[in-house]
Each structure stands twice: as structure tokens, then as C-alpha cells.
N, C-alpha and C. Protein backbone atom coordinates (compact mmCIF):
# COMPACT_ATOMS: atom_id res chain seq x y z
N UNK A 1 -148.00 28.45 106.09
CA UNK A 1 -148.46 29.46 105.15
C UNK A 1 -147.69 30.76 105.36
N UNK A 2 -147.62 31.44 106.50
CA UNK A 2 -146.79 31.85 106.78
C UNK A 2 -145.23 32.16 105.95
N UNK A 3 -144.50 31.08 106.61
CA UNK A 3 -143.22 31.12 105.55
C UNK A 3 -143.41 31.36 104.59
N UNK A 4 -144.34 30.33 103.63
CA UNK A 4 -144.68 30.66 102.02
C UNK A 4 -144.20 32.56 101.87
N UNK A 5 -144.98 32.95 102.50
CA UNK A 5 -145.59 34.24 102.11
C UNK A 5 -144.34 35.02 102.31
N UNK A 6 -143.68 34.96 103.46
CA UNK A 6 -142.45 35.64 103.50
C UNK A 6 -141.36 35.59 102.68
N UNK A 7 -141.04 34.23 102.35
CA UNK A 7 -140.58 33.98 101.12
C UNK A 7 -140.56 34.79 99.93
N UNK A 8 -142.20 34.98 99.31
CA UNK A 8 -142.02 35.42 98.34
C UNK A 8 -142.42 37.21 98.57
N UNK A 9 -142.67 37.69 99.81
CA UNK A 9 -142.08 39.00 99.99
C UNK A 9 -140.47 39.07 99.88
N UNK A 10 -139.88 38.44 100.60
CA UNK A 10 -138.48 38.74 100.74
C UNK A 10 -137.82 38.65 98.89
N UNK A 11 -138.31 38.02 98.05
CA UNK A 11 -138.06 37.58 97.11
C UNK A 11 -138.19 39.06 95.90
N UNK A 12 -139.51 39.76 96.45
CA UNK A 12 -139.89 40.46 95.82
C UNK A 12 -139.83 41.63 96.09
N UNK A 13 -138.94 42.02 97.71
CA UNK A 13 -137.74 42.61 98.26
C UNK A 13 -136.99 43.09 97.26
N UNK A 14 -135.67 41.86 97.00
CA UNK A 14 -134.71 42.16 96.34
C UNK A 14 -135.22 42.35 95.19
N UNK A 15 -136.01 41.78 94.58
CA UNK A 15 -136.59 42.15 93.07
C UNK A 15 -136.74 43.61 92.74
N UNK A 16 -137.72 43.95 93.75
CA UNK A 16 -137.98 45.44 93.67
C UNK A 16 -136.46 46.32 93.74
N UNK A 17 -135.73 46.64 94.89
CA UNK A 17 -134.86 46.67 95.04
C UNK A 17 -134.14 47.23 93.79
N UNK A 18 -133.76 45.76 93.37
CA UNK A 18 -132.69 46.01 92.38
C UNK A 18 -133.27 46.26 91.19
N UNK A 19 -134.26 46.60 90.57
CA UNK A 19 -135.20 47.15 89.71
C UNK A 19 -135.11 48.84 89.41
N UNK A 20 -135.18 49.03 91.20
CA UNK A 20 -135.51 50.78 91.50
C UNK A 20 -134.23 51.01 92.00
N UNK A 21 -132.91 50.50 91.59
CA UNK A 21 -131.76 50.52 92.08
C UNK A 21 -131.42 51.60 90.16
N UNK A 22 -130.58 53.20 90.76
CA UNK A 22 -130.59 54.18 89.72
C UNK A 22 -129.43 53.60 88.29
N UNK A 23 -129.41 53.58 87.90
CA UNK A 23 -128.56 53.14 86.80
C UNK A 23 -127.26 54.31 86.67
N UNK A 24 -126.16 53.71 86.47
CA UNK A 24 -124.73 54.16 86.95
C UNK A 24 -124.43 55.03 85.42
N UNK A 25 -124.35 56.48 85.64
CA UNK A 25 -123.73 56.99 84.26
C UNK A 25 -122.65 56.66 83.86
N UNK A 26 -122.10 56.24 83.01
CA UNK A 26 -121.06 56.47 82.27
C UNK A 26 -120.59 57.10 81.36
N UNK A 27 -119.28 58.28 81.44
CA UNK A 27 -118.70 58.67 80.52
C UNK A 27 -117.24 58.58 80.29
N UNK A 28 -116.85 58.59 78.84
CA UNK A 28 -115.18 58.60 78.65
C UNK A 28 -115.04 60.01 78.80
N UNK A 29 -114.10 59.99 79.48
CA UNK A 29 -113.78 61.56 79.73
C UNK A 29 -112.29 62.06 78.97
N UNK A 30 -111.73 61.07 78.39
CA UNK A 30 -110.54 61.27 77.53
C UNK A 30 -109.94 59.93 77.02
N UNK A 31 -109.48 60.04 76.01
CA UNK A 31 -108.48 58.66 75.71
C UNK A 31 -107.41 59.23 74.74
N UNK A 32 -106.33 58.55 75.20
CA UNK A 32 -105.21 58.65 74.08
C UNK A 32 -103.61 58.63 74.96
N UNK A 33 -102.83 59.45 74.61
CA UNK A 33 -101.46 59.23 75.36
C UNK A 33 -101.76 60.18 76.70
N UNK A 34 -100.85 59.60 77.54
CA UNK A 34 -100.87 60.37 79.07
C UNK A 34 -99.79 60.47 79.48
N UNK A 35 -99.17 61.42 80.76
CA UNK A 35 -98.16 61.77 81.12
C UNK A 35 -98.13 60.22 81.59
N UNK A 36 -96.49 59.61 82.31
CA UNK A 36 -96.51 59.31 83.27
C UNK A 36 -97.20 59.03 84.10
N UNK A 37 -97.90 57.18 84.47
CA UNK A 37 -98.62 57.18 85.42
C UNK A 37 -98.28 56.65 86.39
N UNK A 38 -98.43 57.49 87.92
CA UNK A 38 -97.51 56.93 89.31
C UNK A 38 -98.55 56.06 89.54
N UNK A 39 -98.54 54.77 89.95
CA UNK A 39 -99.62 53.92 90.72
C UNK A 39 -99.88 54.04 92.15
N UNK A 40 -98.86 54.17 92.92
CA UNK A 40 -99.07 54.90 93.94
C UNK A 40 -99.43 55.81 94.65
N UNK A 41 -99.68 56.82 93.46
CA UNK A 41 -100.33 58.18 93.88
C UNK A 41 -101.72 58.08 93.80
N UNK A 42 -102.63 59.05 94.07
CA UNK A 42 -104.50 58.62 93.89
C UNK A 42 -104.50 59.57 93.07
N UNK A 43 -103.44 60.76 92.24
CA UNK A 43 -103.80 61.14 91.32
C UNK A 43 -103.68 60.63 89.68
N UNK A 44 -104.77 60.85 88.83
CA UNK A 44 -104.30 60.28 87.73
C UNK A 44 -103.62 60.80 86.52
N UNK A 45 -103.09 60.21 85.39
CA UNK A 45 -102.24 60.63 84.71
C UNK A 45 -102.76 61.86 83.79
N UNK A 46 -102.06 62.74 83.54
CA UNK A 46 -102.67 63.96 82.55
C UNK A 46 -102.58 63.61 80.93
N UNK A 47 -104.22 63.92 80.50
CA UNK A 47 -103.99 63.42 78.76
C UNK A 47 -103.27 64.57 78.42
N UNK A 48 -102.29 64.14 77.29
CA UNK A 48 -101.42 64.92 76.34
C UNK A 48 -101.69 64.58 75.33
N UNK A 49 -102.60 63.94 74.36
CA UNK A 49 -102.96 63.86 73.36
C UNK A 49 -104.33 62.99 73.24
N UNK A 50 -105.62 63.60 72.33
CA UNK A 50 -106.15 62.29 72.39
C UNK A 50 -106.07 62.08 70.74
N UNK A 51 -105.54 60.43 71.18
CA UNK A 51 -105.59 60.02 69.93
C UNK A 51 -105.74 58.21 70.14
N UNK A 52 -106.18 57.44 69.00
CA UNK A 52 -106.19 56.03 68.97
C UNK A 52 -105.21 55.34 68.39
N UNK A 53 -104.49 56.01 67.45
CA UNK A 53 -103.63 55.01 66.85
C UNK A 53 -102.51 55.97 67.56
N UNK A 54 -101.52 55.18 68.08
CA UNK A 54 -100.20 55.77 68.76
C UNK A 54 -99.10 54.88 68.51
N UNK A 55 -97.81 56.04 67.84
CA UNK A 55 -96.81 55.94 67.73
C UNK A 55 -96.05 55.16 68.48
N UNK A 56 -95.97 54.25 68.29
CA UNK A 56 -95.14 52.89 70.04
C UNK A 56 -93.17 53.36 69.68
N UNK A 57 -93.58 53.91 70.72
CA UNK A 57 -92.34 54.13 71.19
C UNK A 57 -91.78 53.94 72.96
N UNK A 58 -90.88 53.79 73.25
CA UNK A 58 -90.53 53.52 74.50
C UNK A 58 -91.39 54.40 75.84
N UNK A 59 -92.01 53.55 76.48
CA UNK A 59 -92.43 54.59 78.12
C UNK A 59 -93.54 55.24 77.35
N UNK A 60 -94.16 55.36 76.83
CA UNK A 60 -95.38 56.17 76.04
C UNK A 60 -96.58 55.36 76.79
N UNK A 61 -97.16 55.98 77.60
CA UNK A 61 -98.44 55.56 78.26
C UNK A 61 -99.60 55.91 77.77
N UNK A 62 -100.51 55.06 77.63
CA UNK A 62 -101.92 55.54 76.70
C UNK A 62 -103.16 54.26 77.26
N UNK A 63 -104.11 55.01 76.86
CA UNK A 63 -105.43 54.76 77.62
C UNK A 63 -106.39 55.36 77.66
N UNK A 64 -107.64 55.31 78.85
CA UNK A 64 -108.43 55.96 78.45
C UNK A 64 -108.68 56.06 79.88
N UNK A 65 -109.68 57.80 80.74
CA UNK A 65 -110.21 57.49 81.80
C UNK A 65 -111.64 57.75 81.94
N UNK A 66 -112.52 57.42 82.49
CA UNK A 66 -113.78 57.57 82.38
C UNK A 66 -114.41 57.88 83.67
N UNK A 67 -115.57 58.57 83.78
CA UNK A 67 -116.43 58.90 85.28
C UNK A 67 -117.53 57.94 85.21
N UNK A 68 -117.62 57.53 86.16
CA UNK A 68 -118.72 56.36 86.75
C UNK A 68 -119.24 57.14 87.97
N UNK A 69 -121.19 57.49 87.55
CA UNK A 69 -122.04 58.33 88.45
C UNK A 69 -122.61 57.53 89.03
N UNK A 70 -123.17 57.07 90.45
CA UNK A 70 -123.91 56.96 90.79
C UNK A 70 -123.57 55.02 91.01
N UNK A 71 -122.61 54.34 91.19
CA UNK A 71 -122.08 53.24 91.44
C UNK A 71 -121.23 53.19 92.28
N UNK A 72 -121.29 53.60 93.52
CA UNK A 72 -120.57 53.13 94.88
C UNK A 72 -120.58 51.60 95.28
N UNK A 73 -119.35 51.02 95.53
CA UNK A 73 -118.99 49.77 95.99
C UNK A 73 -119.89 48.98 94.85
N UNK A 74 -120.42 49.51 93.89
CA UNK A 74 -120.19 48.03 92.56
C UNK A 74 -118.74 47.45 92.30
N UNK A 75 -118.62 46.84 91.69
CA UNK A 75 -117.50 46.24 91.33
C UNK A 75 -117.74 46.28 90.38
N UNK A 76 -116.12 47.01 89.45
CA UNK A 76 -115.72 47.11 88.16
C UNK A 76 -115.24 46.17 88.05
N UNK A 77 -115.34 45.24 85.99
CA UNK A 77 -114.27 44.85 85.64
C UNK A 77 -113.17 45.57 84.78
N UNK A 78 -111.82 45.22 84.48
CA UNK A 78 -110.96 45.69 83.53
C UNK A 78 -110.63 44.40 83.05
N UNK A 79 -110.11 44.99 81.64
CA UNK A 79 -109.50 43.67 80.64
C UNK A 79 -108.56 44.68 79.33
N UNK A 80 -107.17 44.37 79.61
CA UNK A 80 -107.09 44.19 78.51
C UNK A 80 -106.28 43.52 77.51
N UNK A 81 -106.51 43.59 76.65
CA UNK A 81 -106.41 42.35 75.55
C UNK A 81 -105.24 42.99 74.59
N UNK A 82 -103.91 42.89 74.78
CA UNK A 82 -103.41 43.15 74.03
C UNK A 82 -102.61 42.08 73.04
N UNK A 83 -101.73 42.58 71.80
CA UNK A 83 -101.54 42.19 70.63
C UNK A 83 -100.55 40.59 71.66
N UNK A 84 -100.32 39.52 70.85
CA UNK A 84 -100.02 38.34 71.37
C UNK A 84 -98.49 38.52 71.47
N UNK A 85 -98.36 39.33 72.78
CA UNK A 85 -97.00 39.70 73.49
C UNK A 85 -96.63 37.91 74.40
N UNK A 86 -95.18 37.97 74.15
CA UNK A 86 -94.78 36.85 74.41
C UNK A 86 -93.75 36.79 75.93
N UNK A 87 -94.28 36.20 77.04
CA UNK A 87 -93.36 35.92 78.11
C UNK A 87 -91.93 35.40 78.32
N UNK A 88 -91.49 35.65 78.93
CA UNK A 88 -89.55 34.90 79.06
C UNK A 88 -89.19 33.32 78.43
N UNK A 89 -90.78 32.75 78.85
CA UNK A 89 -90.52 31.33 77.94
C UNK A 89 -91.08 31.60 76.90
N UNK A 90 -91.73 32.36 76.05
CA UNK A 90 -92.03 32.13 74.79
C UNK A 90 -93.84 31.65 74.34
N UNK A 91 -94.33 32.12 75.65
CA UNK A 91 -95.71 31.77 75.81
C UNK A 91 -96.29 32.93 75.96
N UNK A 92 -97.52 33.11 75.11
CA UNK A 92 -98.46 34.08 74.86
C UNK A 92 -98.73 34.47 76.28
N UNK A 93 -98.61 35.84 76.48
CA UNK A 93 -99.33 36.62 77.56
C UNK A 93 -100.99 36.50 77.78
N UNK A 94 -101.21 35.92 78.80
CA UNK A 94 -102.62 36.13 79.01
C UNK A 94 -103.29 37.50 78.70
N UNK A 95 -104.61 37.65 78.38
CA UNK A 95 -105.10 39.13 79.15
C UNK A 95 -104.91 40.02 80.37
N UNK A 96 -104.74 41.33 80.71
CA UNK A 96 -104.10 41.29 82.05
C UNK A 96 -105.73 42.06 82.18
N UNK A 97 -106.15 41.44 83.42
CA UNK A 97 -107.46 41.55 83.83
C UNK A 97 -107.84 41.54 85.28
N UNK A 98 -108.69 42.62 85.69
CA UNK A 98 -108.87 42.29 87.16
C UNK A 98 -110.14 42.76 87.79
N UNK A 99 -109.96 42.93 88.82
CA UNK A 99 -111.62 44.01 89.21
C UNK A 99 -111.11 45.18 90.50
N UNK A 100 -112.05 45.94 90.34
CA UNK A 100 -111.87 47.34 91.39
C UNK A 100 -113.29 47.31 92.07
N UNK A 101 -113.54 47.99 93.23
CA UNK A 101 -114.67 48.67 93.62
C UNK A 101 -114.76 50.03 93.19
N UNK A 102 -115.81 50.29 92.77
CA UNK A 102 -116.52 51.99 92.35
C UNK A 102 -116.27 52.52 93.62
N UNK A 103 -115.05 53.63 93.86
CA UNK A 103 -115.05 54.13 95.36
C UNK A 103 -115.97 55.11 95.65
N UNK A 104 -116.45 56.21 95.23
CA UNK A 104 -117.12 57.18 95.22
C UNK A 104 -118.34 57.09 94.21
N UNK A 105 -119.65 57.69 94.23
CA UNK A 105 -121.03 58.09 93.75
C UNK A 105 -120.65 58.69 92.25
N UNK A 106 -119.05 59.81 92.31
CA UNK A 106 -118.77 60.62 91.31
C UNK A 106 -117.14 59.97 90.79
N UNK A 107 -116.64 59.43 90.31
CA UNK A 107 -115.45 58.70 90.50
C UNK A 107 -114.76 58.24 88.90
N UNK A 108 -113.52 58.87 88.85
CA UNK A 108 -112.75 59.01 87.78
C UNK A 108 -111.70 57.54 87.97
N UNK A 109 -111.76 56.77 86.97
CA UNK A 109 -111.16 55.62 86.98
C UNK A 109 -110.12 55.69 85.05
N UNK A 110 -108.74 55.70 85.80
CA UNK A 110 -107.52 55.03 84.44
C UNK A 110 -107.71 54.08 84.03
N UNK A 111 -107.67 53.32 82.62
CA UNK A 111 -107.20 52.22 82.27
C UNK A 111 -106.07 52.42 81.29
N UNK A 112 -104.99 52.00 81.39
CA UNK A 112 -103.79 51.96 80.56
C UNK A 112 -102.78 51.29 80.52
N UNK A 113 -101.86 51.72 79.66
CA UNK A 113 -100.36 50.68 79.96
C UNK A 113 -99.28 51.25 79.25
N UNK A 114 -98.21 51.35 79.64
CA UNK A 114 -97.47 51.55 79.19
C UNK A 114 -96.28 50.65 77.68
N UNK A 115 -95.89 51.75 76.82
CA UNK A 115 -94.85 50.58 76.03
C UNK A 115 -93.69 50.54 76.57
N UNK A 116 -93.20 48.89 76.38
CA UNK A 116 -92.50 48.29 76.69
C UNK A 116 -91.43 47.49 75.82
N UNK A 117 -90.06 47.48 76.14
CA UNK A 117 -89.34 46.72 75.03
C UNK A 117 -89.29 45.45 75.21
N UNK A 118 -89.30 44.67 73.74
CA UNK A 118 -89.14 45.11 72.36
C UNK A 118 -90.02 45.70 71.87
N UNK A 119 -90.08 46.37 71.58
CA UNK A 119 -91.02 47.57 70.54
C UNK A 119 -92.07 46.55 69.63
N UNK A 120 -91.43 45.77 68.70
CA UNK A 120 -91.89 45.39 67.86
C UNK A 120 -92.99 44.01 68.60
N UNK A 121 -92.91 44.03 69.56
CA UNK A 121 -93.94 43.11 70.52
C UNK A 121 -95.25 43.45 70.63
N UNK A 122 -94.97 44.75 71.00
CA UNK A 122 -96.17 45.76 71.06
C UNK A 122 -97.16 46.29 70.35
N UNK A 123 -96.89 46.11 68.82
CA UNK A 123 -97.47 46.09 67.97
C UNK A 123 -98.85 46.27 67.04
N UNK A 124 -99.64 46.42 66.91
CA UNK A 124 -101.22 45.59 67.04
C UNK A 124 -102.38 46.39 67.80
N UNK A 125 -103.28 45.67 67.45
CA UNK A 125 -104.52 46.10 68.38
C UNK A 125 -104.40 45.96 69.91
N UNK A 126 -105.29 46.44 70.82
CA UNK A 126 -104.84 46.65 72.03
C UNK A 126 -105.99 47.05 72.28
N UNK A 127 -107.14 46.35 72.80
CA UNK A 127 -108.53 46.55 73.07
C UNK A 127 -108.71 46.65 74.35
N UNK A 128 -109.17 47.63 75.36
CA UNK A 128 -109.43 47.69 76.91
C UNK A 128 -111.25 47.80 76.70
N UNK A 129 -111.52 47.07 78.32
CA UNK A 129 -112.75 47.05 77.99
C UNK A 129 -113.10 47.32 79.48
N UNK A 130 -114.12 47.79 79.86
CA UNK A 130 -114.79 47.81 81.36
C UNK A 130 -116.09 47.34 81.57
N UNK A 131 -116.19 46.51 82.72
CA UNK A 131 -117.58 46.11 82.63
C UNK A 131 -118.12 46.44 84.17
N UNK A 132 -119.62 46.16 84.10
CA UNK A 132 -120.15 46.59 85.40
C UNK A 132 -121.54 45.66 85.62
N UNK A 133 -121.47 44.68 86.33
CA UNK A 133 -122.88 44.29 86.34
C UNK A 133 -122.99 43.49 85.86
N UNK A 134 -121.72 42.68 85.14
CA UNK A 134 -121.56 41.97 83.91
C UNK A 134 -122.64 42.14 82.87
N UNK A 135 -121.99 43.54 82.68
CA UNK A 135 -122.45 44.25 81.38
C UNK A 135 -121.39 44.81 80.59
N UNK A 136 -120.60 44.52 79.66
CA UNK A 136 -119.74 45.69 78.96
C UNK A 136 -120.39 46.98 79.04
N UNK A 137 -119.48 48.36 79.52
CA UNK A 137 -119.48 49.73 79.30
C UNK A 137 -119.04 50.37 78.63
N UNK A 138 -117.52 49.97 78.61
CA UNK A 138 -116.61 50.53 78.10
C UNK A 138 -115.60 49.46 77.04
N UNK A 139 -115.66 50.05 75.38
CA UNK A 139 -114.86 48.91 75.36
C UNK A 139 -114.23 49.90 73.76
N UNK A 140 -112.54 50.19 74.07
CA UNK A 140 -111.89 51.05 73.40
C UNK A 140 -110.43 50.39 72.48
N UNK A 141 -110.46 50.68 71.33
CA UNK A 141 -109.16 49.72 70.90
C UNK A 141 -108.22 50.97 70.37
N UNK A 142 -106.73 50.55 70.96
CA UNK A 142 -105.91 51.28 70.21
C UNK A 142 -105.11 50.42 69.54
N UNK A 143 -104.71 51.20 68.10
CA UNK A 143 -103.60 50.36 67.58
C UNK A 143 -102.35 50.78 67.91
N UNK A 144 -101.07 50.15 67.99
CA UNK A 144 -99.95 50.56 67.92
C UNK A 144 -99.63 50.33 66.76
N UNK A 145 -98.49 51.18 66.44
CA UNK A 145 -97.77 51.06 65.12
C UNK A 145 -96.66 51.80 65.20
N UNK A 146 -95.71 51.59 64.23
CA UNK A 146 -94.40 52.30 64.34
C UNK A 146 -94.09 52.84 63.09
């Protein structure tokens, strides 16, 4: 009897728990073209324009960055889904997709990419999305066009 009981304390532990666990703010804090982004550096790229539909032209980096409150060591997803860019053999590019940890309580996170030649590859919709909890949060489309 015993066990039984611990069981469904421990059960109702995590239940509680993750119930009274605070819910993570989210905001976009900018989207559109950005300077130059170093990956190596921990600083992030500066917006120079916000805008959604962008001019595709060479090295033109664009995206969006957002603050995530109150989600330490969750794990983010990223995705994004761009127009059906084609690899060295001639095969559709997957999604390029991955995951991060939320480093900080207060914490500014990039998603972007740069254009790339051929120009005319690039083309199209270009949807980034973030998730948390496997929940979509964030989910932003730019078009390219020329």
C-alpha cells in the first residue's frame, strides 16, 4: 500500500510541478534585414531595416530576433523552411533545422540567413519558425524577390 501511494504522490509531484511551472514570455523584438552576422561572436546582428519582403540580393542577411522571459535550459526549436533551393546534385534542400538551450531567464535569440548565389534560387517564401515545449511561438515568413 505503501508504494501505491508514493507512486501516485510522486506522480502528482511532477503534475503539480509542471502546472505551477511560470509560462515563458515571448517577444519579437525586430525582423527584417541585419548587418552582417559573425557566428562566432555572442553578439548579435544589428537590424537595418524592418521589413518582410526583401530585395535578394547578394550577402543580404535577414531574419528576425526575439526575447524569451523566464525559460532557462528549455530547449528551443528552429526551422527554416526555405523556397525549394537545390544541392550540388540537384536535390531539394532539406529544412535547415535544429535546437538550442534557452541560456538565460532574459535572453535574446537570432534566426536568419543569409543570400546566397544563384540569386534566382533564393527566390520565394522563406518561413522561420520557433518552437518551445513543442508548441509553435514564433512563426515569420519572408518573401524574397528581385
Amino acid at each position: 500500500m505503501q508504494n501505491r501511494s508514493k507512486v501516485r504522490s510522486d506522480s502528482f509531484t511532477r503534475f503539480y510541478t509542471e502546472m505551477t511551472r511560470r509560462k515563458p514570455e515571448i517577444r519579437i523584438k525586430s525582423f527584417g534585414i541585419y548587418s552582417k552576422w559573425d557566428g562566432a561572436s555572442n553578439e548579435l546582428p544589428r537590424i537595418v531595416e524592418f521589413i518582410s519582403r526583401v530585395l535578394a540580393e547578394l550577402d543580404v542577411e535577414f531574419g528576425f530576433t526575439v526575447n524569451i522571459k523566464g525559460a532557462k535550459n528549455r530547449e528551443l526549436e528552429y526551422c527554416i523552411y526555405h523556397p525549394n533551393i537545390l544541392d550540388a546534385d540537384g536535390n531539394i534542400r532539406p529544412p535547415f533545422d535544429g535546437t538550442v538551450f534557452v541560456k538565460t531567464n532574459d535572453w535574446d535569440f537570432y534566426l536568419g540567413d543569409t543570400i546566397w548565389s544563384p540569386i534566382e534560387n533564393m527566390l520565394g517564401a522563406w518561413r522561420m519558425t520557433l518552437g518551445l515545449d513543442c508548441r509553435l511561438i514564433v512563426d515569420k515568413t519572408f518573401e524574397l524577390y528581385k
